[in-house]
Protein backbone atom coordinates (compact mmCIF):
# COMPACT_ATOMS: atom_id res chain seq x y z
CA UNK A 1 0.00 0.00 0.00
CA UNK A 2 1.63 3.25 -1.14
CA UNK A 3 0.38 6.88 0.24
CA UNK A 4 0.44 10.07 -1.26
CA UNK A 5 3.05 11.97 -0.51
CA UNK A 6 2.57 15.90 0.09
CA UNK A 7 5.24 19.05 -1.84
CA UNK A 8 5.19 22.55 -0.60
CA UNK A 9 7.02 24.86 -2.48
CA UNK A 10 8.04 28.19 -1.01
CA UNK A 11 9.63 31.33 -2.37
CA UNK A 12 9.01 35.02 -0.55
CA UNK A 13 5.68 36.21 -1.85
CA UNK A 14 4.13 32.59 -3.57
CA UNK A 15 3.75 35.09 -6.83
CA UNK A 16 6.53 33.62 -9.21
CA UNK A 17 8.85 30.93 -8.62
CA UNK A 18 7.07 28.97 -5.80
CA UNK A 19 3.88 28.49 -8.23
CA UNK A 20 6.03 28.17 -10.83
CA UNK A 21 8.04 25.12 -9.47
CA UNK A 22 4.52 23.85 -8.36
CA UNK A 23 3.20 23.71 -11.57
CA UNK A 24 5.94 22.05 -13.76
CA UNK A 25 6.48 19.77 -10.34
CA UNK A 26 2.38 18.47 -11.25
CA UNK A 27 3.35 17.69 -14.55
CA UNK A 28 6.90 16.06 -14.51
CA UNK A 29 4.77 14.00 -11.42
CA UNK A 30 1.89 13.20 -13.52
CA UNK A 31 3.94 12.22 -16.36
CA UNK A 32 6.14 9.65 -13.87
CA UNK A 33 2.77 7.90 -13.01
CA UNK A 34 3.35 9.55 -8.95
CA UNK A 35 0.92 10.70 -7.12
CA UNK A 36 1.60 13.30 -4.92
CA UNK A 37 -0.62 16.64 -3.35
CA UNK A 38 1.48 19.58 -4.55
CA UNK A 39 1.15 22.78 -3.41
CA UNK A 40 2.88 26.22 -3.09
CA UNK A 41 3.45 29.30 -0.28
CA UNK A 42 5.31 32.13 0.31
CA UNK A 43 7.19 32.81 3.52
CA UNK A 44 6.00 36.81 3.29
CA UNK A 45 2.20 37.66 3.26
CA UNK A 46 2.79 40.75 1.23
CA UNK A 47 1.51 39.54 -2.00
CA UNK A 48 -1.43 37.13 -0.39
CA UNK A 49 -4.33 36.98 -1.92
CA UNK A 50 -2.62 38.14 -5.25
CA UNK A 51 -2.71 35.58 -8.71
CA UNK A 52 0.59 34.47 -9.97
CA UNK A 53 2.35 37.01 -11.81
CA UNK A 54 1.49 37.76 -15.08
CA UNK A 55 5.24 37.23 -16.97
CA UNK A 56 5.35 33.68 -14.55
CA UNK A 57 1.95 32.62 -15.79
CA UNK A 58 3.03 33.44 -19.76
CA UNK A 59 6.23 31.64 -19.52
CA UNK A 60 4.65 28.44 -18.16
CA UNK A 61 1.60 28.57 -20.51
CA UNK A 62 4.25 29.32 -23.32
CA UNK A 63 5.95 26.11 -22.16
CA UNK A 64 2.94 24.08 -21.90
CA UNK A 65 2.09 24.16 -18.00
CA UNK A 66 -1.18 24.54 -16.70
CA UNK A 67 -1.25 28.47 -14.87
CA UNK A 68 -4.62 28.65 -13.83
CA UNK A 69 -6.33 29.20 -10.66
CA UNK A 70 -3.27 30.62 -8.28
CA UNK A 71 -3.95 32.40 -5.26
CA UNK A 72 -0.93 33.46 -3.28
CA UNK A 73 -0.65 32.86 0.32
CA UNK A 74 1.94 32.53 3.44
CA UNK A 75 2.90 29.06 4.91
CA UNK A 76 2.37 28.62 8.51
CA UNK A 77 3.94 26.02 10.89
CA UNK A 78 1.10 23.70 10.86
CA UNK A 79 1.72 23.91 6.71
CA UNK A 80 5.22 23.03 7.24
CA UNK A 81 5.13 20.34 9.47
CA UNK A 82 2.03 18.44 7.33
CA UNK A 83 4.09 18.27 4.46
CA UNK A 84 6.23 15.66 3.48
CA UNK A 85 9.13 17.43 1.60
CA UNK A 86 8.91 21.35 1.70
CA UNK A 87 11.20 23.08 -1.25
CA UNK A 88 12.63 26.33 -0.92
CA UNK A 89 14.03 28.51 -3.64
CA UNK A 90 16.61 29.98 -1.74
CA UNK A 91 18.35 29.75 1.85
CA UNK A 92 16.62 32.63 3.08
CA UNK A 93 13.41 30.98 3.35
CA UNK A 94 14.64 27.55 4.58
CA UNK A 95 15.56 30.33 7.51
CA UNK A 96 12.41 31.69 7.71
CA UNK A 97 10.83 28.32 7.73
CA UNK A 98 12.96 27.51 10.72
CA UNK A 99 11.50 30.19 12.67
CA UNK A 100 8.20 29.03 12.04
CA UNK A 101 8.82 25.36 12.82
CA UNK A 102 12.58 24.63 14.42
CA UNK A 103 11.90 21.02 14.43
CA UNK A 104 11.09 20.90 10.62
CA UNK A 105 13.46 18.22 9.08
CA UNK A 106 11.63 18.38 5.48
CA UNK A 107 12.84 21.67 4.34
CA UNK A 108 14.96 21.28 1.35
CA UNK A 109 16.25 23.71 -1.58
CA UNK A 110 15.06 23.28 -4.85
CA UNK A 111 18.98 23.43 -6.18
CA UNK A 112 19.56 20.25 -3.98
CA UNK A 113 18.19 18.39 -6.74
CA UNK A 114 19.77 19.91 -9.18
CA UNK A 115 23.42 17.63 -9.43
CA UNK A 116 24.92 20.50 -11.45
CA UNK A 117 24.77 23.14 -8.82
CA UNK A 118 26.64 23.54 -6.01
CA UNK A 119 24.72 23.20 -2.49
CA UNK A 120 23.63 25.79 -1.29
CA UNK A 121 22.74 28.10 -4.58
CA UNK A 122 19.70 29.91 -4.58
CA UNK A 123 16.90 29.89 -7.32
CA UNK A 124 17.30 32.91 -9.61
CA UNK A 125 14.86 35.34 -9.03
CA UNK A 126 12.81 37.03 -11.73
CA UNK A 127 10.83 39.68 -10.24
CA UNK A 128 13.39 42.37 -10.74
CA UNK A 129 14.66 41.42 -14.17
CA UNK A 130 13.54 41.13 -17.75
CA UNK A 131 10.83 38.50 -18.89
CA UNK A 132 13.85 36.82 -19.93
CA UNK A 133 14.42 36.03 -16.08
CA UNK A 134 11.44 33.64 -15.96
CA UNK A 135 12.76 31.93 -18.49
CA UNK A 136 15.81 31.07 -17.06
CA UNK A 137 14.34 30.57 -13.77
CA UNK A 138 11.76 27.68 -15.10
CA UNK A 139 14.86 26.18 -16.65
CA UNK A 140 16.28 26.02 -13.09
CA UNK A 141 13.26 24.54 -12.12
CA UNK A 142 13.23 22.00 -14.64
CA UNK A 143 16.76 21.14 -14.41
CA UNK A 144 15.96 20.03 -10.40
CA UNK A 145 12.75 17.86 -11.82
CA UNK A 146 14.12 14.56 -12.07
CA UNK A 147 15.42 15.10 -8.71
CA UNK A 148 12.37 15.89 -7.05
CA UNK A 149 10.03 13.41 -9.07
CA UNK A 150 12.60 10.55 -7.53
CA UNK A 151 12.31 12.28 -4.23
CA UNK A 152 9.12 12.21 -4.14
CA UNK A 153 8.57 8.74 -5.43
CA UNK A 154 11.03 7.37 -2.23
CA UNK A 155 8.53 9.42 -0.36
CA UNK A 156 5.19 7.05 -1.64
């Protein structure tokens, strides 16, 4: 009997790479045949109840993700310590996260799954560049895909 394992992934205001990662994550999961409940958050309430950005949401639909329905919001200690793997885009939030819940052991960054970056390296953030930024940030994300799909998978 397997179980269905639960992702939360977190950036600072769940507007852009948090949903982002969510999204392709539902996809690459679907297409491995795992089951999983995958979600996103944001360790900042500033942007909550706010859609996804609108240059995140073209650059996934572009790609051929699903960007519907997003609703940003701020994860909470009880969020944190229900999930089974939590994925952070950069250090920073894995910090944040800590304050929230110091006994969380399932906070992870999204580059640890990625075996061509070094540990430690944060998720480039788009917000502040071009549209060419969300590019290169869902490339990150898909880079650490495999990762997370087997991940997950040990997790069932």
């Amino acid at each position: 009997m397997t179980r269905t394992p639960s992702v939360v992934f977190v950036c600072w205001g769940n507007i852009c790479r948090s949903p982002m990662a969510e999204r392709v994550a539902r996809k690459y999961l679907d297409d491995a045949g795992v089951e999983a409940v995958v979600t996103s958050a944001g360790v900042s309430d500033e942007e909550g109840p706010a859609p996804m950005d609108r240059r995140a949401r073209a650059v996934l639909e572009r790609a051929g993700y699903d960007a519907s329905g997003h609703t940003a919001h701020q994860i909470d200690a009880e969020e944190i310590d229900a999930a089974d793997l939590v994925i952070a885009a950069e250090p920073m939030h894995i910090q944040a996260m800590r304050r929230l819940s110091p006994v969380a052991d399932n906070l992870r960054l999204i580059s640890d799954f990625d075996p061509s970056k070094k540990p430690g390296t944060p998720l480039p953030d788009p917000w502040y560049g071009p549209d060419s930024q969300f590019v290169a940030t869902l490339r990150a994300i898909e880079a650490a895909m495999p990762g997370i799909v087997d991940a997950v998978r040990d997790l069932a």
